[in-house]
Protein backbone atom coordinates (compact mmCIF):
# COMPACT_ATOMS: atom_id res chain seq x y z
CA UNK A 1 387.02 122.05 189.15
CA UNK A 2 386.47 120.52 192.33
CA UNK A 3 386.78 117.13 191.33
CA UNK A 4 389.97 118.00 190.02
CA UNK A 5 391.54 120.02 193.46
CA UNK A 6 390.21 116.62 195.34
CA UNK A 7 392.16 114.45 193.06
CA UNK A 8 395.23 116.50 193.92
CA UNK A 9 394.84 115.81 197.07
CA UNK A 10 393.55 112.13 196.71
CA UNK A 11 397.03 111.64 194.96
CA UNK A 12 398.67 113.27 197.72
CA UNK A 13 396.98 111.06 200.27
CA UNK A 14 397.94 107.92 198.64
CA UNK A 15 401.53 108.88 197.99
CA UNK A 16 401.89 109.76 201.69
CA UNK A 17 399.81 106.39 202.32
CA UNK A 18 402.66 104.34 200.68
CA UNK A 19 405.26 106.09 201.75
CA UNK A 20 404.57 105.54 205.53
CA UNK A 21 403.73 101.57 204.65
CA UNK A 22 406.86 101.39 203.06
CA UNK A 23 408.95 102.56 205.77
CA UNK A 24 407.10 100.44 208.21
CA UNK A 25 407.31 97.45 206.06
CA UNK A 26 411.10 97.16 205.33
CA UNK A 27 413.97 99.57 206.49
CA UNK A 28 415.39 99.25 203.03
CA UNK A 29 412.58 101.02 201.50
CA UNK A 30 412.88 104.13 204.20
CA UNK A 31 414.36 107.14 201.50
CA UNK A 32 411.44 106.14 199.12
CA UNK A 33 408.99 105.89 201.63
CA UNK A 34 410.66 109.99 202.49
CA UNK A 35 409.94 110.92 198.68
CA UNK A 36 406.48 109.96 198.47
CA UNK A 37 405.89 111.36 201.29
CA UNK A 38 407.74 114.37 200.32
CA UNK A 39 405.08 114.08 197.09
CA UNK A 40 402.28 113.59 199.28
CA UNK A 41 402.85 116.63 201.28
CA UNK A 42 402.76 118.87 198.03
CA UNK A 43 400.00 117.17 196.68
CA UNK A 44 397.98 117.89 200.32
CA UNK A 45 399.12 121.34 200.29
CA UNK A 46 397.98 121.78 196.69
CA UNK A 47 394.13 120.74 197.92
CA UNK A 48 394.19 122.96 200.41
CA UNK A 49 395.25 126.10 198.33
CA UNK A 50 392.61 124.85 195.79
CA UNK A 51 389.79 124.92 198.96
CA UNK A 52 391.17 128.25 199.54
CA UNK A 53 390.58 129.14 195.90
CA UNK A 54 387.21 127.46 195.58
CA UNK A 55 385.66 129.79 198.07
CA UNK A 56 385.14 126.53 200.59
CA UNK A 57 385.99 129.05 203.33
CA UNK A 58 384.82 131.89 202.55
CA UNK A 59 386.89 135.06 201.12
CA UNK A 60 387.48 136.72 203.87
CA UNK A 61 391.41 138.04 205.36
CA UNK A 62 390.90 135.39 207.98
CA UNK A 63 390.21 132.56 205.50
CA UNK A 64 393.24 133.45 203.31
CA UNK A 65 395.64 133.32 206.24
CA UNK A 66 394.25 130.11 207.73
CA UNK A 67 394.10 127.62 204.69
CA UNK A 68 397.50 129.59 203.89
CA UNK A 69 399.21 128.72 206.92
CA UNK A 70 397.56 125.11 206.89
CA UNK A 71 399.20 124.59 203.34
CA UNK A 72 402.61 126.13 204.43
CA UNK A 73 402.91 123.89 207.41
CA UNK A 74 402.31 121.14 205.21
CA UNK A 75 404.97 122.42 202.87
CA UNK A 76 407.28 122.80 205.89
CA UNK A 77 407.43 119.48 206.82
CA UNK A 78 407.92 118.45 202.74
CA UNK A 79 411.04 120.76 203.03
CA UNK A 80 412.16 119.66 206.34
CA UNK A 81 412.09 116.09 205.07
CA UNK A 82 414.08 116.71 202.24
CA UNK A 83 416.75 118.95 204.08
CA UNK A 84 417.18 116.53 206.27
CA UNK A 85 417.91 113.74 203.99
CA UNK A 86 420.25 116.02 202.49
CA UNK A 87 422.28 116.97 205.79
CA UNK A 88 421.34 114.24 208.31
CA UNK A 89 420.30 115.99 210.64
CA UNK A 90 416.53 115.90 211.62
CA UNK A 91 417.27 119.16 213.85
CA UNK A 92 415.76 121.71 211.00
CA UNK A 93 413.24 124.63 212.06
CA UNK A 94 410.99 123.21 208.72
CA UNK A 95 409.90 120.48 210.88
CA UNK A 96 408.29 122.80 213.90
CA UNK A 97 407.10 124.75 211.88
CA UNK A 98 405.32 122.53 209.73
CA UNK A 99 403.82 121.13 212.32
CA UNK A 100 402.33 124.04 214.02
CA UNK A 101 401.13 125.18 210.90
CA UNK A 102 399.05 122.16 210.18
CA UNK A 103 398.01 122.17 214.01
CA UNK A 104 397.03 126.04 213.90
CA UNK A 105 396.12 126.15 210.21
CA UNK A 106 393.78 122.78 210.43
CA UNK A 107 391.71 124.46 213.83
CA UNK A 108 391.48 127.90 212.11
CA UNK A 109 390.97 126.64 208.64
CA UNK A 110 388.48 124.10 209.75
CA UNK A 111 386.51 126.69 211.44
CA UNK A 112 386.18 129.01 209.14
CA UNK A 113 385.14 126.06 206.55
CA UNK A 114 382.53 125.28 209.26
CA UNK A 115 381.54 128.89 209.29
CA UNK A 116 381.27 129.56 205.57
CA UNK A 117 378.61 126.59 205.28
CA UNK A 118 379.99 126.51 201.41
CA UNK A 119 379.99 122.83 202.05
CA UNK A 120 377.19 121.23 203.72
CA UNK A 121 376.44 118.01 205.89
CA UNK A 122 378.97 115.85 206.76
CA UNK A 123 381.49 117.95 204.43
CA UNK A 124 381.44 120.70 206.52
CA UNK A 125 383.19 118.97 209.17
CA UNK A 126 385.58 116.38 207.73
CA UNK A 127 388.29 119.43 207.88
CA UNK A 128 387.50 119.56 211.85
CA UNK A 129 388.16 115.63 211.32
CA UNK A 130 391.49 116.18 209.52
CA UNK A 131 392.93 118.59 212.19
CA UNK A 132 391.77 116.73 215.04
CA UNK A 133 393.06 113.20 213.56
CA UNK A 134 396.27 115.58 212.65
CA UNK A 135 396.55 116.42 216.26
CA UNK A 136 396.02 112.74 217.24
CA UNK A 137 399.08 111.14 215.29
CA UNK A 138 401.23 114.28 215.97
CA UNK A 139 400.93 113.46 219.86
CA UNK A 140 401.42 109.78 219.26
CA UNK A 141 404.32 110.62 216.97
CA UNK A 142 406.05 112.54 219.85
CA UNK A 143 405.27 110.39 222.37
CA UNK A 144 407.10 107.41 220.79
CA UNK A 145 410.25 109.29 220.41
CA UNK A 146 412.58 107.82 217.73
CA UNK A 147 412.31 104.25 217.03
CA UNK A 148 408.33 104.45 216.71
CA UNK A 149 406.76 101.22 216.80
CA UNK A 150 404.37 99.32 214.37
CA UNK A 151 401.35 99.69 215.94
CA UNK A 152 401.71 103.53 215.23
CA UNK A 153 401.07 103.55 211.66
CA UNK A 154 397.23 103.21 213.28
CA UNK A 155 397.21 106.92 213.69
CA UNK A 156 398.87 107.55 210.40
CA UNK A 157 396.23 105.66 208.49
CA UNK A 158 393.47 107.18 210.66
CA UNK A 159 394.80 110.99 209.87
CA UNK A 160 394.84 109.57 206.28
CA UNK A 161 391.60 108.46 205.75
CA UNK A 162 390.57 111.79 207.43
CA UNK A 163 392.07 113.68 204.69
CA UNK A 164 390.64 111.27 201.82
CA UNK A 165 387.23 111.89 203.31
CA UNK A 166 387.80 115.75 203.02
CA UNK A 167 388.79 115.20 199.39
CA UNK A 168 385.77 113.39 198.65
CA UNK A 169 383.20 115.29 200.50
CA UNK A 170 384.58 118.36 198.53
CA UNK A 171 384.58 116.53 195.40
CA UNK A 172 381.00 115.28 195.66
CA UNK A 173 379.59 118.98 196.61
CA UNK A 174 377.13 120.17 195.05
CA UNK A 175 378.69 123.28 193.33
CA UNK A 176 376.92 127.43 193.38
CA UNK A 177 375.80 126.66 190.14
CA UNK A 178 373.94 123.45 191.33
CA UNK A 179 372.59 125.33 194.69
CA UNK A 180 370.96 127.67 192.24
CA UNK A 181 369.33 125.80 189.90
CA UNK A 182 368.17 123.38 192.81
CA UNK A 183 366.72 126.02 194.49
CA UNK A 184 364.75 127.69 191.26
């Protein structure tokens, strides 16, 4: 089961990974480079409910709201992104939104991840990567306003390969099941 919630979001990560090269590389390829990354977004979001379901963080009130409002604000921006390809306008609540949820979400989701120890090692703390690389691209995002130049796709990548390396570590976990029989 895990293997298969990290592949969703595996997928996820390499639509979005496309999607941003393609815009980068050529401005003709910008609306596909939006729908994978539309794709990406759902495939993200779709790991993160599965972490929820998996137990990753626990099952307490706190753990449901956290990795729920982590997966909304990734659904958000999805949303946002296609609403404004639809109307033009980039000037949609969806993206605000989205983006606080993924900044409040990731902290709170990655701390009670931390706090659950269901993952261990490394694992346990490539969520507190994922916000904090999250964070990192969102600030150099804003910062370059709206012709953003090359060199930013560097924090895209690096948020990226932050969220590949949470997919792994949970797909390589050792399960309950395995904790158990390691431990008898």
């Amino acid at each position: 089961m895990n293997k298969t919630i990290a592949g969703l979001g595996l997928a996820g990560t390499l639509f979005w990974t496309v999607g941003i090269i393609a815009q980068f590389a050529d401005e003709s390829l910008y609306r596909t480079g939006d729908i994978l990354i539309w794709i990406g977004f759902t495939g993200i979001a779709a790991f993160i409910v599965g972490l929820l379901r998996s137990g990753a963080a626990g099952r307490g009130l706190f753990a449901k709201i956290a990795l729920g409002v982590w997966a909304l604000g990734h659904l958000c921006i999805a949303i946002g992104g296609v609403v404004q390809d639809a109307t033009g306008d980039a000037d949609n609540p969806f993206y605000p939104i989205g983006g606080l949820g993924q900044i409040v979400g990731g902290f709170a989701s990655a701390i009670v991840i931390a706090r659950a120890g269901v993952l261990t090692g490394w694992r346990r703390w490539a969520p507190l990567a994922w916000a904090i690389t999250y964070l990192g691209m969102f600030a150099a995002l804003v910062s370059a306003g709206d012709n953003p130049p090359t060199p930013l796709i560097v924090p895209f990548l690096v948020w990226l390969a932050a969220i590949a390396a949470t997919c792994v570590g949970f797909a390589t976990a050792p399960s309950a099941q395995d904790r158990v029989t390691a431990v008898a």
